[in-house]
Protein backbone atom coordinates (compact mmCIF):
# COMPACT_ATOMS: atom_id res chain seq x y z
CA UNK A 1 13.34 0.76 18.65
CA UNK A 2 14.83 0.97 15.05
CA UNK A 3 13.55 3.38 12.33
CA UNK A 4 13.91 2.92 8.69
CA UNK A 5 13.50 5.32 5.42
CA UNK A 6 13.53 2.72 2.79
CA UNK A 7 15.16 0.26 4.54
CA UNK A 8 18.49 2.77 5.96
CA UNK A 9 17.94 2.55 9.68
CA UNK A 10 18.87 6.16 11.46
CA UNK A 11 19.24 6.91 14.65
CA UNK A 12 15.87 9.31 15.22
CA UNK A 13 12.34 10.49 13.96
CA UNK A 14 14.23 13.52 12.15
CA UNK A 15 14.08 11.83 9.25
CA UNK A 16 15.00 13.57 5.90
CA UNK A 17 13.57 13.09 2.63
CA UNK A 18 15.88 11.21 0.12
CA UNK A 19 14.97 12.55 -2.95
CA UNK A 20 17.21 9.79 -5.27
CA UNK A 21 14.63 7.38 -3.77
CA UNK A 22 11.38 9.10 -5.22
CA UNK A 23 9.93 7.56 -7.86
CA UNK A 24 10.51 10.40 -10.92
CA UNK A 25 9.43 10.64 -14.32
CA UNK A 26 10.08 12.29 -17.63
CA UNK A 27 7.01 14.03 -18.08
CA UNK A 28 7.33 15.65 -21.67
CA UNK A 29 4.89 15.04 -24.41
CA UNK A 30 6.67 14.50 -28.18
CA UNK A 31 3.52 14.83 -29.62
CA UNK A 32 3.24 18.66 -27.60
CA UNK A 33 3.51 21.27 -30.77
CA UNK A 34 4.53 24.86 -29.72
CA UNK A 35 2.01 27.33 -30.24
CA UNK A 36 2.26 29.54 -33.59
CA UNK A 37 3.31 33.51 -32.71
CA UNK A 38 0.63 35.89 -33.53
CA UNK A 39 2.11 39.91 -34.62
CA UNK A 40 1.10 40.35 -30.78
CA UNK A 41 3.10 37.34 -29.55
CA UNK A 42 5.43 36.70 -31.91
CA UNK A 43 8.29 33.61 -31.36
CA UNK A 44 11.06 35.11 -29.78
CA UNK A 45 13.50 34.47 -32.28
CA UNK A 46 11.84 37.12 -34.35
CA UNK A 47 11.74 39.38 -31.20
CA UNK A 48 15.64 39.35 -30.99
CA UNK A 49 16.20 39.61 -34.65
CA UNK A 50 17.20 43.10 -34.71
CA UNK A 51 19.98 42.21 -31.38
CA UNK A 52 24.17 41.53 -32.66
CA UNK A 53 24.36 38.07 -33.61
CA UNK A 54 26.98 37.53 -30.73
CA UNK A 55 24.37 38.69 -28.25
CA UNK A 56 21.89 36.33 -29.38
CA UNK A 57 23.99 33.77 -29.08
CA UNK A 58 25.58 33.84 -25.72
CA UNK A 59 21.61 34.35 -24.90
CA UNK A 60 21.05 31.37 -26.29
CA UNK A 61 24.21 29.23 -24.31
CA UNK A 62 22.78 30.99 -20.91
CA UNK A 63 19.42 29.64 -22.07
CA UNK A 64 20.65 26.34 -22.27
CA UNK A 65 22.78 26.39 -19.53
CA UNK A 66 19.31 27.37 -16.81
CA UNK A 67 17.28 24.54 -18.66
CA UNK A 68 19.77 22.03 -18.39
CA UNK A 69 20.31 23.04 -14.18
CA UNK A 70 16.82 22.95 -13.93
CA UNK A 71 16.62 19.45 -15.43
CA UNK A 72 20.02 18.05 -13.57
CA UNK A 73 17.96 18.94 -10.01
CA UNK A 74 14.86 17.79 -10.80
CA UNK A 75 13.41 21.28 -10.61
CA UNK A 76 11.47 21.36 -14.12
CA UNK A 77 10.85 17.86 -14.10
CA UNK A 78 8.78 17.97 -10.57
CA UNK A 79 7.36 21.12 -12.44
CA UNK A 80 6.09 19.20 -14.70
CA UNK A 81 5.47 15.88 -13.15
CA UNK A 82 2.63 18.47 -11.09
CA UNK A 83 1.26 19.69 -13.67
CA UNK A 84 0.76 16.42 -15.40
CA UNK A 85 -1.16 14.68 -12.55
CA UNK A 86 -3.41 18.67 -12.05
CA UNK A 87 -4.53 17.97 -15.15
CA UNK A 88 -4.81 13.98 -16.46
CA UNK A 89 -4.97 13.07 -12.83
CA UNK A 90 -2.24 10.27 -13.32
CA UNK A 91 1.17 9.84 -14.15
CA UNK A 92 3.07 10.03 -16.97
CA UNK A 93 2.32 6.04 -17.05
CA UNK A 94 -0.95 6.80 -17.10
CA UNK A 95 -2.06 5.17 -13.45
CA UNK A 96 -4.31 6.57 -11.10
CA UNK A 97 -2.57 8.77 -8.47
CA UNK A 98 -4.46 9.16 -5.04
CA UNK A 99 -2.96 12.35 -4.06
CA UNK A 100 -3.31 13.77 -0.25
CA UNK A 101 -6.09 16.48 -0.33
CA UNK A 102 -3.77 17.74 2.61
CA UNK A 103 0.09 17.66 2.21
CA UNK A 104 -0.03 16.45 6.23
CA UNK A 105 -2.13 13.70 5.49
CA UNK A 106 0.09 9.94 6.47
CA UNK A 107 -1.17 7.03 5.73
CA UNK A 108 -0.25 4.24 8.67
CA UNK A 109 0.07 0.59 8.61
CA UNK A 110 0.77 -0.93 12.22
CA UNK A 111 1.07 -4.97 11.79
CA UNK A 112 0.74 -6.57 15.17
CA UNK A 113 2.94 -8.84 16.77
CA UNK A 114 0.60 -11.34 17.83
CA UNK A 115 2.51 -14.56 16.93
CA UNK A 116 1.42 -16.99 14.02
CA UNK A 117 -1.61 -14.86 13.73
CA UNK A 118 -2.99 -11.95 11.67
CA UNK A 119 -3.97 -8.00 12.91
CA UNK A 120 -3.36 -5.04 10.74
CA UNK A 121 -4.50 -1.56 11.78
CA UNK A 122 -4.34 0.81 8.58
CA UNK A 123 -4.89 4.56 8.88
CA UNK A 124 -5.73 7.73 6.41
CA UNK A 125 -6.21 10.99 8.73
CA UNK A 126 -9.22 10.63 10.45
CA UNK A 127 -10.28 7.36 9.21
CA UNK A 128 -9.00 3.93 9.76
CA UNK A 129 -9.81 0.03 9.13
CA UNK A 130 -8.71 -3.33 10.46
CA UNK A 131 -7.53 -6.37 8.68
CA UNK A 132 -8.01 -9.22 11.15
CA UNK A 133 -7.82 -9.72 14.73
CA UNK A 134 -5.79 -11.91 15.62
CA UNK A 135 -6.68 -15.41 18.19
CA UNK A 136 -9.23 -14.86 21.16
CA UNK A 137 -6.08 -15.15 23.59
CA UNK A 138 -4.26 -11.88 22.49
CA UNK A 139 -7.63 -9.87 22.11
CA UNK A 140 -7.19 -7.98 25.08
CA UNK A 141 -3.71 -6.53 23.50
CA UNK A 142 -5.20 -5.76 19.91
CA UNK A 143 -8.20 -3.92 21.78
CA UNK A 144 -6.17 -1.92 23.83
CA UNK A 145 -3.17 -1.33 21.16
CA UNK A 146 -6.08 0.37 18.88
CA UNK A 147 -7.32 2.31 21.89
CA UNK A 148 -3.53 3.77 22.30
CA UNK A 149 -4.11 4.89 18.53
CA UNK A 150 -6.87 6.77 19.71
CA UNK A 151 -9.15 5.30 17.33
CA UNK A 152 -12.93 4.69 18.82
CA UNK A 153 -14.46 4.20 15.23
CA UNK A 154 -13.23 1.41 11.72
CA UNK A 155 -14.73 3.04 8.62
CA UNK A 156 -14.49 -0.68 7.77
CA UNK A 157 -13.42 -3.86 9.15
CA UNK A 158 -12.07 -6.96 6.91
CA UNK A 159 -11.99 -10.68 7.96
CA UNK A 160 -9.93 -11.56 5.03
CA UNK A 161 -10.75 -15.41 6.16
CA UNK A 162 -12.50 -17.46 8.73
CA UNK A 163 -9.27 -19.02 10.50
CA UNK A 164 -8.97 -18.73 14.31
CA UNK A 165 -5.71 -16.79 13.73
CA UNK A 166 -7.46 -14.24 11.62
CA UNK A 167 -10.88 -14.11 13.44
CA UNK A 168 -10.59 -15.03 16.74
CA UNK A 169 -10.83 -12.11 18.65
CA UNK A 170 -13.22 -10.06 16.21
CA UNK A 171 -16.30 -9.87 18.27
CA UNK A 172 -14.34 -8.15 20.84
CA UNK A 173 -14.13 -5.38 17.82
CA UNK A 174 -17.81 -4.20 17.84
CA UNK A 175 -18.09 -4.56 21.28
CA UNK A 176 -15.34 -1.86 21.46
CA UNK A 177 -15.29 0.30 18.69
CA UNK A 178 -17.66 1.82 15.92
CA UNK A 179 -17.85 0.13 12.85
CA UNK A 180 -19.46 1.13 9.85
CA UNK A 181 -18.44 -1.75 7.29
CA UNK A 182 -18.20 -5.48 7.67
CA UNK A 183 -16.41 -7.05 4.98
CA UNK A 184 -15.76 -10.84 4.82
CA UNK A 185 -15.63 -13.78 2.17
CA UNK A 186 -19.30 -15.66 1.53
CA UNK A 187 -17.51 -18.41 3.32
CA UNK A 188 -19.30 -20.20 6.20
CA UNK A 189 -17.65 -21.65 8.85
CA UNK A 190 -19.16 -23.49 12.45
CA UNK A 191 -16.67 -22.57 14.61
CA UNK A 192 -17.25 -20.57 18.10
CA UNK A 193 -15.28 -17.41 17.14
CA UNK A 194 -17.34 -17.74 13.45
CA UNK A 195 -19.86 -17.54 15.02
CA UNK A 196 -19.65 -15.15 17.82
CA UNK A 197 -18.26 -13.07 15.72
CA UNK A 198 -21.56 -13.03 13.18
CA UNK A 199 -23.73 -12.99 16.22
CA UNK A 200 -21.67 -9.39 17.16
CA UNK A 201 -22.26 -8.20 13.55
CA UNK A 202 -25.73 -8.38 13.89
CA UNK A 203 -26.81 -7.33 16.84
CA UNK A 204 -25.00 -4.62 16.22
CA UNK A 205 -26.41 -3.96 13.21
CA UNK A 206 -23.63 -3.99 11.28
CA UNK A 207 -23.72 -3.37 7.05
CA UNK A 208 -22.34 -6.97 5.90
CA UNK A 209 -20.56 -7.11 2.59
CA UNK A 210 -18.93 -9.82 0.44
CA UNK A 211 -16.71 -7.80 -1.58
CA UNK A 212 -16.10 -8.78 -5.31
CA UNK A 213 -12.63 -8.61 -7.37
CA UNK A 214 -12.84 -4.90 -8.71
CA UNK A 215 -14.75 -3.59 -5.85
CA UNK A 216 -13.45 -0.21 -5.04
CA UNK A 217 -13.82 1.47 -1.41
CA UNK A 218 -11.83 4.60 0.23
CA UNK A 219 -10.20 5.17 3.10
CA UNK A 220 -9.69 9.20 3.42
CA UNK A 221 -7.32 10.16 0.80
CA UNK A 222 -6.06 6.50 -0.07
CA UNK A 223 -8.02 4.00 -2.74
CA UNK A 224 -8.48 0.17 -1.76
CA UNK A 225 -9.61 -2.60 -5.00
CA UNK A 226 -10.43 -6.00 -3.96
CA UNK A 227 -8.35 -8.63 -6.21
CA UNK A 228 -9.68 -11.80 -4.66
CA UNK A 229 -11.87 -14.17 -4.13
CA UNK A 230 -14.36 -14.25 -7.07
CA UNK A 231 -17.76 -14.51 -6.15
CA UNK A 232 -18.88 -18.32 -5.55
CA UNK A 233 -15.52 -19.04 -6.43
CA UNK A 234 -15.05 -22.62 -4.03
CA UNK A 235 -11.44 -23.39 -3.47
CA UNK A 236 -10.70 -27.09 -1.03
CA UNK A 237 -8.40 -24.91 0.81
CA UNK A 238 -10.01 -22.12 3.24
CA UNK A 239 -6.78 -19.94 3.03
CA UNK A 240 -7.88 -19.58 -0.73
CA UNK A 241 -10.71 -17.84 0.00
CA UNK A 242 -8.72 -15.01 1.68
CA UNK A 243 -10.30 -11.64 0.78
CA UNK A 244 -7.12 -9.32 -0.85
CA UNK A 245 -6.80 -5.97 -1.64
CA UNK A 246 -4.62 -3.47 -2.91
CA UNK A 247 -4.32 -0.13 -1.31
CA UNK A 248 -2.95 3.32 -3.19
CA UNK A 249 -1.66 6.62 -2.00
CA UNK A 250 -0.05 8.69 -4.18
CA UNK A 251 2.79 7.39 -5.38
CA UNK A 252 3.26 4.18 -2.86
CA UNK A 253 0.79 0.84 -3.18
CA UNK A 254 0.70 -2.26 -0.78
CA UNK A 255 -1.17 -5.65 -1.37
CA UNK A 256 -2.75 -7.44 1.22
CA UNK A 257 -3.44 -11.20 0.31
CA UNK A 258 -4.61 -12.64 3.39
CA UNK A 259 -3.29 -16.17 3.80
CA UNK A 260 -4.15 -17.39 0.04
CA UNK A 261 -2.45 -19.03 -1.89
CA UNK A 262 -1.24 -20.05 -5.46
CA UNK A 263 -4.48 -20.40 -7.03
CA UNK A 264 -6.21 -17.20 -6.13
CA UNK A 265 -2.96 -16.04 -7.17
CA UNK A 266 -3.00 -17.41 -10.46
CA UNK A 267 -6.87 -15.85 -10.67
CA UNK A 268 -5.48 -12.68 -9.82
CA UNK A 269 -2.63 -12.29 -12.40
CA UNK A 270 -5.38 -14.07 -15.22
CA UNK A 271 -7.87 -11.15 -14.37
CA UNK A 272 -4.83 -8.49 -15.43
CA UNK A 273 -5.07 -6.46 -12.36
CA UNK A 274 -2.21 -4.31 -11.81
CA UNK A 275 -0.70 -5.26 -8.65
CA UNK A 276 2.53 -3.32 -8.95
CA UNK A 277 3.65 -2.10 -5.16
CA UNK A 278 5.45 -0.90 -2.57
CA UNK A 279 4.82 -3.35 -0.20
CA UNK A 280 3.30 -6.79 0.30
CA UNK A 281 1.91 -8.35 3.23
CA UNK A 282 3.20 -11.97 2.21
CA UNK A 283 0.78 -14.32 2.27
CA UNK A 284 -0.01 -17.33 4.45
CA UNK A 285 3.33 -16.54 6.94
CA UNK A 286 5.82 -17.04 4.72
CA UNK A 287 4.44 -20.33 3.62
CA UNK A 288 5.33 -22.90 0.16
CA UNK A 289 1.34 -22.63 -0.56
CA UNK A 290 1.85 -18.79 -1.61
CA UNK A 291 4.44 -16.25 -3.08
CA UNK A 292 4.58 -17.50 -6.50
CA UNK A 293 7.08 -16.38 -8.94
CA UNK A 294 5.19 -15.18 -11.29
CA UNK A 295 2.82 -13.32 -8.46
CA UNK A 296 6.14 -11.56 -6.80
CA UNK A 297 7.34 -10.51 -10.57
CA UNK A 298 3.84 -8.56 -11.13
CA UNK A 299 3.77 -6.81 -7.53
CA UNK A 300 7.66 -6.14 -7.46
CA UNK A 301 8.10 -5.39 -4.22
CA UNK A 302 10.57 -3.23 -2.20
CA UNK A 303 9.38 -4.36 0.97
CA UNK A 304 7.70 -7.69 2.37
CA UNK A 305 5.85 -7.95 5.74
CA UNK A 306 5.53 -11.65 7.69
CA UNK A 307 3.64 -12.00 10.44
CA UNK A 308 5.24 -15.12 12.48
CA UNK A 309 5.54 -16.41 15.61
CA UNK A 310 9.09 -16.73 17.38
CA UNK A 311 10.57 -20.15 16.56
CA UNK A 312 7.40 -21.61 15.23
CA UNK A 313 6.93 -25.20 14.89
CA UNK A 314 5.44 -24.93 11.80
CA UNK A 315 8.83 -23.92 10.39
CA UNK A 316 7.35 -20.64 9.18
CA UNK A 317 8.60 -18.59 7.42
CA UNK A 318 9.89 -21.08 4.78
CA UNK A 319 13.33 -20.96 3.32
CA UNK A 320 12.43 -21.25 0.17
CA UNK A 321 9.72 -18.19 0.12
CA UNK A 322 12.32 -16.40 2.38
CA UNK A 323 15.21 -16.62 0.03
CA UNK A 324 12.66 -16.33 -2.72
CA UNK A 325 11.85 -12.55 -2.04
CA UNK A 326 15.55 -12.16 -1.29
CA UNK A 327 16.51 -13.26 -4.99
CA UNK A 328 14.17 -10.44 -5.88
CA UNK A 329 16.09 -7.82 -3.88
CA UNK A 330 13.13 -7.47 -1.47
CA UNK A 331 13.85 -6.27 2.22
CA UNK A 332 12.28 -8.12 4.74
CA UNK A 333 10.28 -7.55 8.28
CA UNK A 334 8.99 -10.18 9.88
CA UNK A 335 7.09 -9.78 13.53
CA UNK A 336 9.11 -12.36 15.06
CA UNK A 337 12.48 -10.94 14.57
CA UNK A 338 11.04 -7.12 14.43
CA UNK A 339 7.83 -7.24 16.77
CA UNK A 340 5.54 -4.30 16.11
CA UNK A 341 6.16 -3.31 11.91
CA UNK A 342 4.63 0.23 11.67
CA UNK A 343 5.00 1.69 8.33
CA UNK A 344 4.26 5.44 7.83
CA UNK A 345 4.06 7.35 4.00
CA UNK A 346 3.30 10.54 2.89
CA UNK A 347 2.71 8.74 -1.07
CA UNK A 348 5.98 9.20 -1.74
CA UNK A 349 8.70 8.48 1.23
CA UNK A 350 7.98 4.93 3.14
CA UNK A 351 9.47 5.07 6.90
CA UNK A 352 9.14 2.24 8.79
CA UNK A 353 9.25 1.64 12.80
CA UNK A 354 9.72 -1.66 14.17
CA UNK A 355 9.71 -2.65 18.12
CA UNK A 356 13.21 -4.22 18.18
């Protein structure tokens, strides 16, 4: 097994935190005015009047000297970064920050290794979801991979499309686990596993939702918005109508995007939804009908997740897309070369497993 802190492989779980890589601000306010001395609190300038001018001044140097340590380790800044988010609850930027109510709280992402197919298990404390299942054939190891988790209930449960690769094995999901949410596209489809896997939802009395771009959901201490697709929105390609998501906790976002492609894309970065991140799941394996330009400049990336199968006759991943996200200094995983991608983050630090 290999395990990575933003993308430095070391040699154990005894990982430390590398506090260069934190994302850090400058949190003070120019327009901040310092508060007037009263004869009860007076500035202390006037309070050291009456001291030898020589006195006040090497005051004033050691002064400047503990303000300027505190600044040079990040001490008063982090101060101050706190405080900030306590009271505006956001950054200095001004986005949303998703804090852990509890400093233990992870949030996991385990992609499956299930070939050319699709099965994402994401966890926040006690409460998880699933993005996919994966084909019919490997159903037996995405039930019993979630069982190892320990997981017996999905807060919710996404079918981001009605491909075989993506849906396959979903109505082995309720007949396993709790589920409290269905989310798909308002997509029909007559395939077996489309059906089978409706037929599940129902007699299991499932809630059924077709989630809308700006639709917001949460998952424990972490914030999911829905980007795409638009309500009766009817693209000629199914992979279009991919649902996608982003996903925030604290300081560290991933997008999700399905297997859709350019156009939804194009939607998505039209509607102005900020899709800055962490972390993609790339969409459509790696393929030329997604990972625009334009769409990898908005997320910006550190890290990119393809789910493949080993020497693929499909020629998946693509070149192109592959040495596309490489021009933008992106690291790769892929499941083919990697296996098992699990991705653990406290909002701040990203560590990532992988199988081989």
């Amino acid at each position: 097994m290999c395990y990575y802190v933003r993308g430095n492989a070391v040699p154990s779980d005894n990982l430390k935190k590398d506090k260069a890589e934190q994302k850090m601000y400058n949190h003070r306010d120019p327009k901040r005015k310092n508060r007037r001395g009263t004869q009860e609190n007076k500035p202390a300038e006037h309070l050291l009047s009456h001291l030898p001018r020589k006195t006040r001044l090497i005051l004033a140097i050691i002064g400047v000297a503990l303000v300027a340590a505190l600044l040079f380790t990040g001490v008063l800044e982090t101060d101050l970064h706190g405080m900030w988010e306590e009271v505006f609850g956001s950054d200095i930027s001004g986005k949303k920050v998703y804090a852990p109510a509890n400093e233990n709280t992870l949030l996991e992402v385990h992609v499956l290794d299930l070939g050319q197919a699709d099965s994402i298990i994401i966890r926040c404390g006690e409460h998880a979801m699933l993005v996919d299942a994966g084909e019919y054939q490997t159903g037996a190891k995405v039930v019993d991979y979630i069982k190892s988790l320990g997981i017996g209930r999905f807060d919710y449960v996404i079918a981001t499309h009605p491909h075989s690769d993506h849906i396959g094995a979903m109505r082995l999901i309720p007949r396993n686990f709790t589920v409290g949410e269905f989310f798909m596209p308002e997509k029909e489809h007559t395939t077996n596993a489309f059906v089978k896997m409706l037929d599940e939802i129902e007699e299991k009395n499932i809630r059924l939702t077709f989630p809308a771009p700006g639709d917001k959901i949460t998952l424990g201490d972490a914030e999911i918005t829905f980007l795409s697709p638009a309500p009766g929105m009817e693209f000629e390609d199914m992979n279009d109508c991919s649902i996608a998501f982003i996903i925030d906790f604290g300081n560290v976002s991933a997008v999700f995007t399905g297997d859709m492609g350019v156009k939804p894309e194009k939607m998505i970065l039209e509607a102005g939804y900020d899709i800055d991140c962490d972390i993609v799941k790339i969409g459509h394996h790696g393929s030329k009908t997604a990972s625009s330009r334009e769409f990898i400049e908005a997320m910006s990336p550190e890290y990119g997740i393809i789910t493949v199968e080993k020497n693929a006759k499909s020629n998946l991943p693509a070149k192109t897309i592959v040495n596309r996200y490489k021009e933008y200094g992106v690291k790769l995983y892929r499941t083919d070369l990697n296996g098992t991608i699990v991705i653990k983050t406290d909002g701040n630090d990203i560590r990532f497993k992988t199988e081989r």
